[in-house]
C-alpha atoms as a PDB file:
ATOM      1  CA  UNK A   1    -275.680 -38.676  34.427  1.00  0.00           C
ATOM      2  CA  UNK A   2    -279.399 -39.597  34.436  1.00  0.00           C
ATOM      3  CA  UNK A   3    -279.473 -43.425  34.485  1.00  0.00           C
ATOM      4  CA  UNK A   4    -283.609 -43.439  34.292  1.00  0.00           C
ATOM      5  CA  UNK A   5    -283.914 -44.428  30.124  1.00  0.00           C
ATOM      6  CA  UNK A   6    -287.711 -44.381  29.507  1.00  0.00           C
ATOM      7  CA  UNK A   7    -289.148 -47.028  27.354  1.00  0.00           C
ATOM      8  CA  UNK A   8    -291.235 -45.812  23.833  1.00  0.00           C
ATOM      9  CA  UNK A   9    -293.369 -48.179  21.902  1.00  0.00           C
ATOM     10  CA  UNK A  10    -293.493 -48.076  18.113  1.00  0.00           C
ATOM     11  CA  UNK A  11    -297.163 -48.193  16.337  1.00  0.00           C
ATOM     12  CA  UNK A  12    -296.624 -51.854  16.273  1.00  0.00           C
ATOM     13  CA  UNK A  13    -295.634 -52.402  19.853  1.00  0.00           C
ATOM     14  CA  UNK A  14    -298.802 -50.607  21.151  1.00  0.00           C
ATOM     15  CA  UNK A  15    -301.131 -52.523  18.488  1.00  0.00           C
ATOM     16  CA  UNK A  16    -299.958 -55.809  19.799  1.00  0.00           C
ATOM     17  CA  UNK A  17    -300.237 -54.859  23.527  1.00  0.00           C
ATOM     18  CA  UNK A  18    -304.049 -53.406  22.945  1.00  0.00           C
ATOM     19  CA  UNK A  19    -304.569 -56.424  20.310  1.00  0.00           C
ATOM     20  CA  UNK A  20    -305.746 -53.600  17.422  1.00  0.00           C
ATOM     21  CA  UNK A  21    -304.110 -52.719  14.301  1.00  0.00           C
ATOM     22  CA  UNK A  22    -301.076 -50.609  13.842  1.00  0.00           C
ATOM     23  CA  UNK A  23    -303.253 -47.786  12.092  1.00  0.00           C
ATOM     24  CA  UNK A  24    -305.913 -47.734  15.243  1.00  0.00           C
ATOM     25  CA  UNK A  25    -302.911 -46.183  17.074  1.00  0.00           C
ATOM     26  CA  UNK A  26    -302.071 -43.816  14.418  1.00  0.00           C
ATOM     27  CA  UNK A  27    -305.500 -42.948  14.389  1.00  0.00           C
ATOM     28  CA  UNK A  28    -305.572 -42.149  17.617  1.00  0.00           C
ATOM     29  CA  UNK A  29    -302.276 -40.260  17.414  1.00  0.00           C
ATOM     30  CA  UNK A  30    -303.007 -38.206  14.935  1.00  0.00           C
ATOM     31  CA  UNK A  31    -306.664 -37.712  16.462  1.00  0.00           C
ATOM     32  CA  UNK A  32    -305.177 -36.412  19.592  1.00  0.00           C
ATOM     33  CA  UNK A  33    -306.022 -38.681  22.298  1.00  0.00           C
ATOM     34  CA  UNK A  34    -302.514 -40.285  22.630  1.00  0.00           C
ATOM     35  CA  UNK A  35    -299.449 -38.367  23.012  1.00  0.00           C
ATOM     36  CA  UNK A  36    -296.418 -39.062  20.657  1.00  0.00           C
ATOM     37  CA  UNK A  37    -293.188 -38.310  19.696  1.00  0.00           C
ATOM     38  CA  UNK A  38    -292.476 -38.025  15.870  1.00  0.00           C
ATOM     39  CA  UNK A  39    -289.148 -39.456  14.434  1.00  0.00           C
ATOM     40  CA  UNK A  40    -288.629 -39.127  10.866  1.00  0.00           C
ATOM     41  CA  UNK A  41    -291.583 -40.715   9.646  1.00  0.00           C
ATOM     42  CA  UNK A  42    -292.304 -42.969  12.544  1.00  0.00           C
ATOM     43  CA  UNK A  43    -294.458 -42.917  15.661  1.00  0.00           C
ATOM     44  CA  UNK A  44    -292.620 -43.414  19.201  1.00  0.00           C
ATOM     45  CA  UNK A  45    -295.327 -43.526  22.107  1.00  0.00           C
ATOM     46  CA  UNK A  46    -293.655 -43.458  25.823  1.00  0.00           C
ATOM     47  CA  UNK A  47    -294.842 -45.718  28.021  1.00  0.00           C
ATOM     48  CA  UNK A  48    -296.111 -44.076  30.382  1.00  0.00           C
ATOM     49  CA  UNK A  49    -297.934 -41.524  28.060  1.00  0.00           C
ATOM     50  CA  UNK A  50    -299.494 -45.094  26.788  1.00  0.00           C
ATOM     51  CA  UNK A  51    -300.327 -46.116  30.357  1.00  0.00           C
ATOM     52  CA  UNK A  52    -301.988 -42.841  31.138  1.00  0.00           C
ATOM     53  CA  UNK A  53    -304.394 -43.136  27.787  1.00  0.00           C
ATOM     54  CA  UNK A  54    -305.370 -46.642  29.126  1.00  0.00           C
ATOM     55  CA  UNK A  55    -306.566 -45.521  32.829  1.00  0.00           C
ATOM     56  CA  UNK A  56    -308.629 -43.309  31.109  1.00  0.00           C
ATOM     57  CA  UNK A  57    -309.971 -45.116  28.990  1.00  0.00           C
ATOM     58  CA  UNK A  58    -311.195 -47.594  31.560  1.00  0.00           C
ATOM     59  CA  UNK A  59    -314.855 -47.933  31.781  1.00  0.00           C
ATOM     60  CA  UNK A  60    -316.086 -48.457  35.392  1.00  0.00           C
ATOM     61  CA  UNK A  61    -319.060 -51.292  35.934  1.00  0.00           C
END
């Protein structure tokens, strides 16, 4: 038995995280730049899918 449970953000979750709006992930989602799982009609982003779209989004100075 696998006792590793990864964690999944909803739309929400992320939004408040990043400080956006709820439909700047979706956007994003359904643009292609972050990965996400699709349950019924909601959006379920894994955490480290989430982590990997903020490294690269990080601008160096």
């Amino acid at each position: 038995m696998n006792s590793f449970i990864e964690e999944y953000l909803t739309a929400e979750k992320a939004a408040a995280i990043l400080d956006v709006t709820p439909q700047m992930i979706r956007k994003l989602c359904h643009g292609g730049h972050l990965p996400f799982y699709k349950v019924g009609r909601c959006i379920r982003i894994s955490r480290p899918d989430f982590d990997q779209y903020l490294t690269r989004q990080r601008v160096a100075s």
